[in-house]
Protein backbone atom coordinates (compact mmCIF):
# COMPACT_ATOMS: atom_id res chain seq x y z
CA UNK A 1 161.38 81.05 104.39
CA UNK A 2 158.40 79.75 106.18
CA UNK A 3 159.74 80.96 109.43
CA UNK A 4 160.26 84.76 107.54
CA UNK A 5 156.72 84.58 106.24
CA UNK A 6 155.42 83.84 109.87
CA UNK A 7 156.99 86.72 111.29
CA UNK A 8 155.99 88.94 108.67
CA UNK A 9 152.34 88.00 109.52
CA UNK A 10 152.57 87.62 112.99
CA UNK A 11 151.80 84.00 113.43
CA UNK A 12 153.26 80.92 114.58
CA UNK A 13 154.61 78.80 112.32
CA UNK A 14 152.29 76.14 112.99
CA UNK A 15 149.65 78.50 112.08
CA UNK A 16 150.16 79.11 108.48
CA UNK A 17 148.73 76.25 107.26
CA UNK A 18 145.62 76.00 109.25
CA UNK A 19 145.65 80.14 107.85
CA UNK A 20 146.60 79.40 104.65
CA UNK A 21 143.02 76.86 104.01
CA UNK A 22 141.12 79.36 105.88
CA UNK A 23 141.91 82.59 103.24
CA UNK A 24 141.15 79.72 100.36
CA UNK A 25 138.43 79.20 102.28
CA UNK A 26 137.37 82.63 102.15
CA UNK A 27 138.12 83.14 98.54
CA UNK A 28 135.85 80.78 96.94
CA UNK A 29 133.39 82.06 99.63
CA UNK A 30 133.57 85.79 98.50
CA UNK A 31 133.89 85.08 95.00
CA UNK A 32 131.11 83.17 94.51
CA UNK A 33 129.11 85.44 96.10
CA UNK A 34 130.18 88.24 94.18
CA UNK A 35 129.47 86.90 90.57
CA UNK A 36 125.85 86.77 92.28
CA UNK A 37 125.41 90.03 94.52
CA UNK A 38 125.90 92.12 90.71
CA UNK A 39 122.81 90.08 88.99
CA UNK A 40 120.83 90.66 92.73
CA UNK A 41 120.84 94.13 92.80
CA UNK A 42 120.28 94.53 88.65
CA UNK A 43 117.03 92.75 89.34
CA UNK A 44 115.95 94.08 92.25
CA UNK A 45 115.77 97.98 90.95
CA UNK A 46 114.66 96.69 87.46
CA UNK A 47 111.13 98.33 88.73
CA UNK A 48 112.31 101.41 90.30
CA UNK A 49 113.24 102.57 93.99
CA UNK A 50 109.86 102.00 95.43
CA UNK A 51 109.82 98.48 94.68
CA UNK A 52 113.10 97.94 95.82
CA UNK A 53 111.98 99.26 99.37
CA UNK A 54 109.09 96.21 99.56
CA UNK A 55 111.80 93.59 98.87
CA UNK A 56 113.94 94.79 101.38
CA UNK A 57 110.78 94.52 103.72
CA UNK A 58 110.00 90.98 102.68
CA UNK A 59 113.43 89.86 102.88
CA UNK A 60 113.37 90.99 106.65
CA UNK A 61 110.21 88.04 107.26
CA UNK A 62 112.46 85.31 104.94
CA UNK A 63 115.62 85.73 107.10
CA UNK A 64 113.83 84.89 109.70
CA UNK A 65 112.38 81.55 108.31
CA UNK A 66 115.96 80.77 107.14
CA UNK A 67 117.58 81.29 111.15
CA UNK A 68 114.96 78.90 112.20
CA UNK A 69 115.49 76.87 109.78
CA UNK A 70 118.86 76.39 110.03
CA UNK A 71 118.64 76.25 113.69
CA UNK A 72 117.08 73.15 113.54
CA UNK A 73 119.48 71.81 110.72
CA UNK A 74 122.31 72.75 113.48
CA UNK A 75 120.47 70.98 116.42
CA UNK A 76 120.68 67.67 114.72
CA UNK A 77 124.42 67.58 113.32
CA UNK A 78 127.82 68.38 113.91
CA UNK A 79 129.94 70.86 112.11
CA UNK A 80 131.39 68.83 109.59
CA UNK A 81 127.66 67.93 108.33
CA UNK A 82 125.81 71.07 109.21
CA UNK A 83 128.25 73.90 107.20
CA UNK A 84 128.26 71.21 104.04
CA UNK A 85 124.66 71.44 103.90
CA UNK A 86 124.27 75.12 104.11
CA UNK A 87 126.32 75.48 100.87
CA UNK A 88 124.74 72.20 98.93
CA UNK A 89 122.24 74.26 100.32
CA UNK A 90 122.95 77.51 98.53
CA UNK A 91 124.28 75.30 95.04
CA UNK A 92 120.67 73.65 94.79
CA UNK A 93 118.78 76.74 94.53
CA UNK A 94 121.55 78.13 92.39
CA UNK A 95 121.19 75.32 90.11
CA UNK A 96 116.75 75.61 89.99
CA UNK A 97 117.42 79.18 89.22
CA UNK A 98 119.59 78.83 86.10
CA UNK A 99 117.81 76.05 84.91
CA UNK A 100 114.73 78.52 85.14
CA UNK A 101 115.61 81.40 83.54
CA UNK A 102 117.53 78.97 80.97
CA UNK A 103 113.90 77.34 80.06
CA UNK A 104 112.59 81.15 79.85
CA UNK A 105 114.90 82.14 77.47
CA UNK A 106 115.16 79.07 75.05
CA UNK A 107 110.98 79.85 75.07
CA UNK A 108 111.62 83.44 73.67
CA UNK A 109 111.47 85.14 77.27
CA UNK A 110 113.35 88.16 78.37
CA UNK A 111 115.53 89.75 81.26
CA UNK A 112 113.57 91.28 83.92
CA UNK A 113 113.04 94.77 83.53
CA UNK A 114 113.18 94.55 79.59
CA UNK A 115 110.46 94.64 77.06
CA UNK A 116 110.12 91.12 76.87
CA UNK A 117 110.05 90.71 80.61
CA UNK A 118 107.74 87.23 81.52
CA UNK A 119 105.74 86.55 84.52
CA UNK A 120 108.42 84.14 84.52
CA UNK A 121 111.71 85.96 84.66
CA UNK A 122 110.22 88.68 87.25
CA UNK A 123 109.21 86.05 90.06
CA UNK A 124 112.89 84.34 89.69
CA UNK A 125 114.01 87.83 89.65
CA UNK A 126 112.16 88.83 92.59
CA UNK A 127 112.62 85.60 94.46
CA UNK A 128 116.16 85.37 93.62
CA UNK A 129 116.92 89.18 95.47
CA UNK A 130 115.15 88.30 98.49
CA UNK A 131 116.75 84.58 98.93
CA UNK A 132 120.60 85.89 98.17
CA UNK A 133 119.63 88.61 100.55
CA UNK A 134 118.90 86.39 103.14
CA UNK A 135 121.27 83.87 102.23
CA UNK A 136 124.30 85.90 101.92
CA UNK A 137 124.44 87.20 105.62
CA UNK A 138 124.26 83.25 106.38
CA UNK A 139 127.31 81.83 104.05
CA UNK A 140 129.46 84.93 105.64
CA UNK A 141 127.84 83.79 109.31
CA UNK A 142 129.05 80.38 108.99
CA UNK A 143 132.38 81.09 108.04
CA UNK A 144 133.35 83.18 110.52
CA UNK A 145 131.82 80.90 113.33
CA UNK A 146 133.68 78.27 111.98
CA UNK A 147 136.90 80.59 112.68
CA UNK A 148 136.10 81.57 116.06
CA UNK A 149 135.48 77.94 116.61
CA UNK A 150 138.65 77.00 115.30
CA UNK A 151 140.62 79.89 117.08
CA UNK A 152 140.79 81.05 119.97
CA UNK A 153 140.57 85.07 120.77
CA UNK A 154 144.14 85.68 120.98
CA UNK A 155 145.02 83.81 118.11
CA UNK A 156 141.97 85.65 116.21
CA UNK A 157 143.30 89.22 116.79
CA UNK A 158 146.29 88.47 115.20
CA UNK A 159 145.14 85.97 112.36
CA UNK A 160 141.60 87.27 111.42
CA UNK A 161 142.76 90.60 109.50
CA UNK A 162 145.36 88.39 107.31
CA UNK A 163 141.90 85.97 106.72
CA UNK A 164 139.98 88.07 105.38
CA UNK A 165 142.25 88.97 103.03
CA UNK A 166 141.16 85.97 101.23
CA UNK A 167 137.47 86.78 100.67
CA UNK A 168 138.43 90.80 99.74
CA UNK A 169 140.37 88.79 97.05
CA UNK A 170 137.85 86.69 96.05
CA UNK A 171 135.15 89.73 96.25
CA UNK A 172 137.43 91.35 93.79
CA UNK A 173 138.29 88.73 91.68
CA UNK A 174 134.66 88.03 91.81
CA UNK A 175 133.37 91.74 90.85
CA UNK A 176 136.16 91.96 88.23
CA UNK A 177 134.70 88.83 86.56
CA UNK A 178 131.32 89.82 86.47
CA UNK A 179 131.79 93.39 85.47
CA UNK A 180 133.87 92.22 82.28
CA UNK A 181 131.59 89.26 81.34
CA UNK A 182 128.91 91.61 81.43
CA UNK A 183 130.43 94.09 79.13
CA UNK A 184 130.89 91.79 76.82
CA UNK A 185 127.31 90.22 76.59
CA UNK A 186 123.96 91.64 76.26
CA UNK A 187 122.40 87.97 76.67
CA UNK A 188 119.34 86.78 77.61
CA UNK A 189 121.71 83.81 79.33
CA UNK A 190 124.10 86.26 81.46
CA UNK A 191 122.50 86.09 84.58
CA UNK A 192 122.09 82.06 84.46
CA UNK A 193 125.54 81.75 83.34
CA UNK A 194 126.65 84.12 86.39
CA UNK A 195 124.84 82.02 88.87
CA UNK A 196 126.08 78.59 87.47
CA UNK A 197 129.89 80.19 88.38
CA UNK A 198 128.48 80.65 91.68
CA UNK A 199 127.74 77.57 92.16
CA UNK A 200 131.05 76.06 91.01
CA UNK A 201 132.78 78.80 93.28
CA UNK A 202 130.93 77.64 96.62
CA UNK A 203 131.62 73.72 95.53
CA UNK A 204 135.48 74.06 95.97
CA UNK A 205 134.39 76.31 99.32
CA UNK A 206 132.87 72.97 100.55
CA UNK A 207 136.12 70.92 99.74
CA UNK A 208 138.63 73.28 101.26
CA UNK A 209 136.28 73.63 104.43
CA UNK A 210 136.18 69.69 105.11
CA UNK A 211 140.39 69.39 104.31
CA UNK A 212 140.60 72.56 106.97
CA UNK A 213 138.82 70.73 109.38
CA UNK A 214 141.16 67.78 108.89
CA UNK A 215 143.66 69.61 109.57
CA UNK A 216 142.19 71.32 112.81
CA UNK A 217 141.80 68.13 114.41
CA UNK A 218 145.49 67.21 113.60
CA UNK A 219 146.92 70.22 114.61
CA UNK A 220 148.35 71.97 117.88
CA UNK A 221 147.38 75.06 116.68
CA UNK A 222 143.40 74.61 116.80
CA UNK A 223 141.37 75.24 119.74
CA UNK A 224 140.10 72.07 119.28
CA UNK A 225 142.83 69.61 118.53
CA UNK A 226 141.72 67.77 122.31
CA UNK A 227 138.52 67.64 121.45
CA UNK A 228 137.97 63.86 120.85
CA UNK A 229 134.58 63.57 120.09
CA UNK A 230 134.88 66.05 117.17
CA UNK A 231 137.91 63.91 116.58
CA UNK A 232 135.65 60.45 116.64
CA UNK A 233 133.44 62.36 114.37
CA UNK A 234 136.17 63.00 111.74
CA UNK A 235 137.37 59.16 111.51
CA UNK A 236 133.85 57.58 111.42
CA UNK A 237 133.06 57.55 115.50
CA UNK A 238 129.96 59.19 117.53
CA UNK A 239 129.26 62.29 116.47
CA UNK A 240 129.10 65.54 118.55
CA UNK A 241 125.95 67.62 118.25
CA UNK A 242 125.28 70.85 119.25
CA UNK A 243 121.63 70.11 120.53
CA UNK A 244 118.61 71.99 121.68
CA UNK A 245 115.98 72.84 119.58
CA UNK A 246 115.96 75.40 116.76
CA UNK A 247 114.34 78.18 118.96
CA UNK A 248 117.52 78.19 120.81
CA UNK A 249 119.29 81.18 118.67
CA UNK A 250 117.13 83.45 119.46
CA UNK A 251 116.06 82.36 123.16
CA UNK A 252 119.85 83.04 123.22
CA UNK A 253 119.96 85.83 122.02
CA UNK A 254 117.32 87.57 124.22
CA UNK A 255 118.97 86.23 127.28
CA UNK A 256 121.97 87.40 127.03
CA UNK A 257 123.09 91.12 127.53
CA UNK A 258 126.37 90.62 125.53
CA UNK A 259 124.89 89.29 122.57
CA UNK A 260 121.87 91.93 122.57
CA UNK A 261 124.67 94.01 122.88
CA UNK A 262 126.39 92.63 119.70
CA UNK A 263 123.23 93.07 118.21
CA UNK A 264 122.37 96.45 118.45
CA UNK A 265 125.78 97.06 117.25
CA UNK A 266 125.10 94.92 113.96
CA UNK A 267 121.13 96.64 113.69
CA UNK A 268 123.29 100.53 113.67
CA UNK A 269 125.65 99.23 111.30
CA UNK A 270 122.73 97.87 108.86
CA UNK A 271 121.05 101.22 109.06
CA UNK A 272 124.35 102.91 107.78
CA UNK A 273 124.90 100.35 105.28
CA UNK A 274 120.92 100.74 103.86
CA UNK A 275 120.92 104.41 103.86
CA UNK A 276 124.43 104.01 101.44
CA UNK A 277 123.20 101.05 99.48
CA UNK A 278 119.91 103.42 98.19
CA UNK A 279 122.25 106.66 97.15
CA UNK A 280 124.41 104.29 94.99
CA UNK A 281 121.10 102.28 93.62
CA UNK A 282 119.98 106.11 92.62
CA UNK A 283 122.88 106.68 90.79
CA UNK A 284 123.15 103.20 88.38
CA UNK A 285 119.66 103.66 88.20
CA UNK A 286 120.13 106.99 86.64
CA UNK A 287 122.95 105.99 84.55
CA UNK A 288 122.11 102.66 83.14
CA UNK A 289 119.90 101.97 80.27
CA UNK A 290 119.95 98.38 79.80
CA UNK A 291 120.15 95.23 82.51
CA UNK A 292 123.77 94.10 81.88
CA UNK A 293 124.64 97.38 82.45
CA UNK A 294 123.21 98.13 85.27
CA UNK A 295 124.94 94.41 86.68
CA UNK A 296 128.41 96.30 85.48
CA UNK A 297 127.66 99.34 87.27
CA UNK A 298 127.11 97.49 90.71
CA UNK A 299 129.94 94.85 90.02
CA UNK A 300 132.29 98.39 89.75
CA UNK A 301 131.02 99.71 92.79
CA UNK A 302 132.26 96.35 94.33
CA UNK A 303 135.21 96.25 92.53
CA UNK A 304 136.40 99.23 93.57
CA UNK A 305 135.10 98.81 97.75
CA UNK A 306 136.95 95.79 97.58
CA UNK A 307 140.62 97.10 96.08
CA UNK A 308 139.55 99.64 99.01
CA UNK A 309 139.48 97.02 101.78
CA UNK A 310 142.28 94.44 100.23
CA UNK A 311 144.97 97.48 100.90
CA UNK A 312 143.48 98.32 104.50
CA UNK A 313 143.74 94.27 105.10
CA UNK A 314 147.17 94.32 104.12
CA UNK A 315 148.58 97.52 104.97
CA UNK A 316 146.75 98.56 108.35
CA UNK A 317 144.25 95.47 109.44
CA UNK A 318 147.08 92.78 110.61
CA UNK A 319 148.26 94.71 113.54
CA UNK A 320 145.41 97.30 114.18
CA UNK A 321 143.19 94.78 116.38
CA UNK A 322 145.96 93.93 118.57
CA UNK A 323 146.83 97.61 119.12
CA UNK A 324 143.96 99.80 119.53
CA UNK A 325 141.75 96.43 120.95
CA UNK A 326 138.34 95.22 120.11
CA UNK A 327 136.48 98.21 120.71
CA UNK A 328 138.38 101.37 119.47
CA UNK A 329 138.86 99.28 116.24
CA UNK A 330 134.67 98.71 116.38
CA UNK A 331 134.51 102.41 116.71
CA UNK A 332 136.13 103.17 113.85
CA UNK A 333 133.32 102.69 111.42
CA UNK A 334 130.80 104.83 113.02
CA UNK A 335 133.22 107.75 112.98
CA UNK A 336 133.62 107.01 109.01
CA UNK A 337 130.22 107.15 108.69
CA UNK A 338 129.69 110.31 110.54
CA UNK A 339 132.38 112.08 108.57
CA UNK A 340 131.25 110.54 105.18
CA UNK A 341 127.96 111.78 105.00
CA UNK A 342 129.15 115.66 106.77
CA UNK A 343 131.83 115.53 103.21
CA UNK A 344 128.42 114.18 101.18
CA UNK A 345 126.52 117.26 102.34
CA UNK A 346 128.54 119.37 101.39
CA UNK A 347 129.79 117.53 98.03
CA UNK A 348 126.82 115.34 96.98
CA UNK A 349 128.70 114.20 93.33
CA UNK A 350 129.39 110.34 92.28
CA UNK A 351 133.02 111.12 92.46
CA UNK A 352 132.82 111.70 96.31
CA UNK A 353 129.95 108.62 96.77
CA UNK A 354 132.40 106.45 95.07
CA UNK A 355 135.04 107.19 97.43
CA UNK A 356 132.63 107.42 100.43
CA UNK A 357 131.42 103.85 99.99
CA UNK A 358 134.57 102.44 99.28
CA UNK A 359 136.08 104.13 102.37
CA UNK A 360 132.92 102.69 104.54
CA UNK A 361 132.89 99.50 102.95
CA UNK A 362 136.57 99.22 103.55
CA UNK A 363 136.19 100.24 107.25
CA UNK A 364 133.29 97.60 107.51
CA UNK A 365 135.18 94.70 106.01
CA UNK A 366 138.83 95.00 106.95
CA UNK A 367 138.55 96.56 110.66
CA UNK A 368 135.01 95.98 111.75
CA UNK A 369 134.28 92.70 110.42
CA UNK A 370 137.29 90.61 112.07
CA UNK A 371 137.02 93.02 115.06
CA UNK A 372 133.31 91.66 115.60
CA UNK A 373 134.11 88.55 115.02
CA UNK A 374 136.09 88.28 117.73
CA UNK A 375 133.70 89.00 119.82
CA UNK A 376 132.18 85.67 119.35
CA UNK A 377 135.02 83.73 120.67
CA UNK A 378 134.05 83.86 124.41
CA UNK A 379 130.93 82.38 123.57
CA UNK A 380 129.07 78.43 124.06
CA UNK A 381 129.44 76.02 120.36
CA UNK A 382 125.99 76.39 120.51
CA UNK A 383 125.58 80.22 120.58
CA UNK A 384 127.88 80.98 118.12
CA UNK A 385 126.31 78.33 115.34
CA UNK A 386 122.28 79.06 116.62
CA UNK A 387 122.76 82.41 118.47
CA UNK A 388 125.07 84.28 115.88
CA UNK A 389 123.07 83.66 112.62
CA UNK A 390 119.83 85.33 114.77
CA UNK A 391 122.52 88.25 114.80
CA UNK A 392 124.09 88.37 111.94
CA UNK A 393 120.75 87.56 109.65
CA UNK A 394 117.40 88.21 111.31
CA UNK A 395 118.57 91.60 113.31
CA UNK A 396 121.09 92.50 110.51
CA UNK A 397 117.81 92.28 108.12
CA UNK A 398 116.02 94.51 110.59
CA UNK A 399 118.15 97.09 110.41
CA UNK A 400 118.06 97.08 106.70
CA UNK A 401 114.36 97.41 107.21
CA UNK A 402 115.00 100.80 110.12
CA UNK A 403 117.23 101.91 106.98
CA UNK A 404 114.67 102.02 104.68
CA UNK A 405 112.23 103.55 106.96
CA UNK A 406 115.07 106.11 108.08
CA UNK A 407 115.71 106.43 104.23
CA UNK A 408 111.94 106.73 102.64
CA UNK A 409 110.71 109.32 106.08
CA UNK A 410 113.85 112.02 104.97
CA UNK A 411 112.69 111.43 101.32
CA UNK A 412 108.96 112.39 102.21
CA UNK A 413 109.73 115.41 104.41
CA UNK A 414 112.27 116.34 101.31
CA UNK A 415 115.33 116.64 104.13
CA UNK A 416 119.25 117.70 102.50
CA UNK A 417 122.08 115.37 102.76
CA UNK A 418 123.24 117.91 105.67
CA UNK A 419 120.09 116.93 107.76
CA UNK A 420 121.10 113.47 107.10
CA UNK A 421 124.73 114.51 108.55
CA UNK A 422 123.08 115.94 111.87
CA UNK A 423 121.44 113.08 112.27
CA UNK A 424 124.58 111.00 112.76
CA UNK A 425 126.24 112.53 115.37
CA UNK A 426 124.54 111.64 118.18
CA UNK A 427 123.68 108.07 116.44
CA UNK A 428 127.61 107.57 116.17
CA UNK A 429 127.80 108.89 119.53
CA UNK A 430 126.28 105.98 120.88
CA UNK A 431 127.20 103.25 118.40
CA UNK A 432 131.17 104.50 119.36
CA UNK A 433 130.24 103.94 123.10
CA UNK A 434 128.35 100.46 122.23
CA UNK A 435 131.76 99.55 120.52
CA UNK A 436 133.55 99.98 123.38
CA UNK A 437 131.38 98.56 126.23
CA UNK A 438 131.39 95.50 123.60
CA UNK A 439 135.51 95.43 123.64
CA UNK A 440 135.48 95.45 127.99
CA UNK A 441 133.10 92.90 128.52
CA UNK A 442 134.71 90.43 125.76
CA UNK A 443 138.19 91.62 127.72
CA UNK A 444 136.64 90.31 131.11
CA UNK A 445 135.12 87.34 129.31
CA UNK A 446 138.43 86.25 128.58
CA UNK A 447 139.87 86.87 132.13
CA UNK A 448 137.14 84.77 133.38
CA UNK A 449 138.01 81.56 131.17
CA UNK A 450 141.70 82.30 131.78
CA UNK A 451 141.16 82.03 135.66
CA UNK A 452 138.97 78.97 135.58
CA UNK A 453 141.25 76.84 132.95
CA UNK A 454 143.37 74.12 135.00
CA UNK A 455 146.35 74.99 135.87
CA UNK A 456 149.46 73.28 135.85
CA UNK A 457 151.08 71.59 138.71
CA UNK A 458 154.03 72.34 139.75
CA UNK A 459 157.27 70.08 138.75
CA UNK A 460 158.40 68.51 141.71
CA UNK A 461 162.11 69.35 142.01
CA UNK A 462 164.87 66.89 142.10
């Protein structure tokens, strides 16, 4: 049976277990995120579009301050301390929020954006968008660098489709949840009692990510089973550090062609995502009249994105990497995005934004995502923990921030949706030839380790 399943999946059968903690892993990632990203995006266009557009702008400023910060965190631990912390991390501040909003509404305050809105519940409202905006990118970072660090690339073009499986799942189990607890509830509570789930959610994430790293040390399967001072660490030796200092990420960054390269790729990607992410704000805006549902309309639109990208994952993802490569599989999503918005000018109804994001999302999640995360496998321990969050955070956040600017300048000169077509063809021009510049040089990256690895000597006959 466990042989069957491995073939199915295309894996070793050495491999399944290591894959099996990695799409739990996932899961309670996702899903705790996604009882929070539906309260997030209620409160952030409680006051309209305009303000909306300044918290994406601050948000830009706090990622930064987070990549620093955790730069530094990184530059003093080891893996099995530093990922820990980033989620006690993210359970903390869950915890101070609830406990906020709790006191507000046992004193006789209200939601944010209602009539008995307090100075109270706006500034956790307000601070609670920007932080899970910032924070989000990182919880998503760190897992993936912990698979590329457990991996190697070959193994993560045939394994990193069926992973993220696990956190579509737990996105959709996640949206699901919210969306029906929020239908059933017009409390002053729901949000608090949203983020407390959260919390739980990214407590088991912790516990599955420390038993998967027991098990990388054990097995044959990890890239870094012979790694004995990781494997001191894990029984109570020395500890291995990364190092450096926490400017490292993005003195990195800057340095290195590939990685500029990766981010400009992530930056075109953002503005996409922005420009998408304000037409579907528009619309629950319109439609909503109270603040659980407006959290139900946005935990739909995820529910549905993510059925979108579980059957891509499990129909089309596994095998697509390996076949078309790293960069006609990163050149995929511009494409959608380019014919997306051509169908959108000409068909500018929910129905067909509905389907449009869920098609893009899709594309982003179950191709792109594991696609670009290979990417990162030909890099240093120390460039994928420091260097990758600069990516995958800071310049992510600054293409939110091109996206809004992109958005609000075809809003003031009153530009169609077919303008906004135009304007993607030559911009998916050049993200589809970024894409594929990215997919050679990680292919020659690969040679180059594959030549300089020992080889073995020759068995003396007889």
């Amino acid at each position: 049976m466990t042989d069957r399943l491995a073939s199915l999946l295309n894996f070793r059968r050495g491999e399944l277990p290591l894959a099996a903690l990695s799409v739990l892993y996932h899961f309670f990632v996702l899903c705790g995120y996604y009882f929070l990203r539906p309260v997030r995006d209620a409160m952030g266009m409680s006051s309209g579009m305009d303000q909306l557009r300044w918290l994406f702008l601050v948000t830009s400023f706090v990622s930064l301050g987070l990549v620093l910060g955790f730069g530094g965190v990184v530059a003093r631990t080891n893996r099995r301390k530093f990922i820990p912390i980033a989620y006690l991390f993210v359970i903390v501040c869950l915890l101070g929020f609830s406990g906020l909003l709790i006191a507000d509404g046992r004193a006789g305050g209200g939601l944010i954006g209602t009539d008995a809105e307090t100075a109270l519940s706006q500034g956790v409202g307000y601070t609670f968008y920007v932080w899970l905006s910032g924070i989000n990118l990182f919880v998503t970072s760190v897992f993936w660098a912990f698979m590329v660090d457990l991996f190697d690339t070959e193994q993560g073009k045939r394994m990193f489709g069926f992973i993220a499986i696990g956190g579509t799942l737990g996105a959709s189990l996640g949206g699901m949840a919210t969306s029906f607890i929020s239908g059933m509830t017009e409390s002053v509570y729901l949000p608090a009692i949203l983020m407390l789930i959260g919390a739980a959610l990214f407590g088991a994430a912790i516990v599955v990510m420390l038993a998967l790293d027991r098990l990388a040390l054990k097995s044959e399967y990890s890239r870094h089973t012979a790694d004995a001072p990781l494997a001191q660490a894990s029984s109570g030796g020395s500890e291995e550090r990364i190092g450096g200092s926490f400017w490292d990420g993005a003195t990195q960054v800057v340095k290195s062609p590939y990685m500029l390269g990766i981010g400009l790729w992530v930056i075109l990607m953002a503005i996409s995502n922005t420009m998408i992410y304000f037409t579907q704000a528009n619309i629950v805006t319109e439609t909503a009249d109270t603040f659980s549902q407006a959290v139900s309309g946005f935990a739909q639109f995820d529910m549905w994105a993510n059925i979108a990208t579980g059957l891509t994952q499990l129909f089309i993802t596994t095998r697509v990497i390996k076949s078309l490569g790293v960069g006609w599989t990163l050149s995929i999503l511009p494409l959608v995005t380019m014919a997306g918005f051509a169908v959108l000018a000409v068909w500018p109804i929910f129905g067909v934004m509905v389907v449009f994001q869920a098609l893009h999302r899709a594309t982003r999640y179950a191709m792109s995502r594991p696609a670009r995360e290979t990417l990162w496998s030909v890099v240093s321990p120390a460039e994928k923990y420091k260097g990758k969050p600069v990516v995958d955070v800071f310049l992510y956040r600054g293409g939110d921030v091109a996206g809004v600017g992109v958005d609000s300048a075809f809003a003031a000169l009153g530009l169609t949706l077919g303008w906004v077509a135009a304007a993607t063809v030559p911009l998916a021009g050049g993200w589809v030839m970024l894409s594929n510049a990215l997919g050679r040089t990680q292919q020659d990256k690969v040679a180059e380790e594959e030549a300089a690895a020992p080889q073995p000597e020759p068995v003396a006959a007889g």
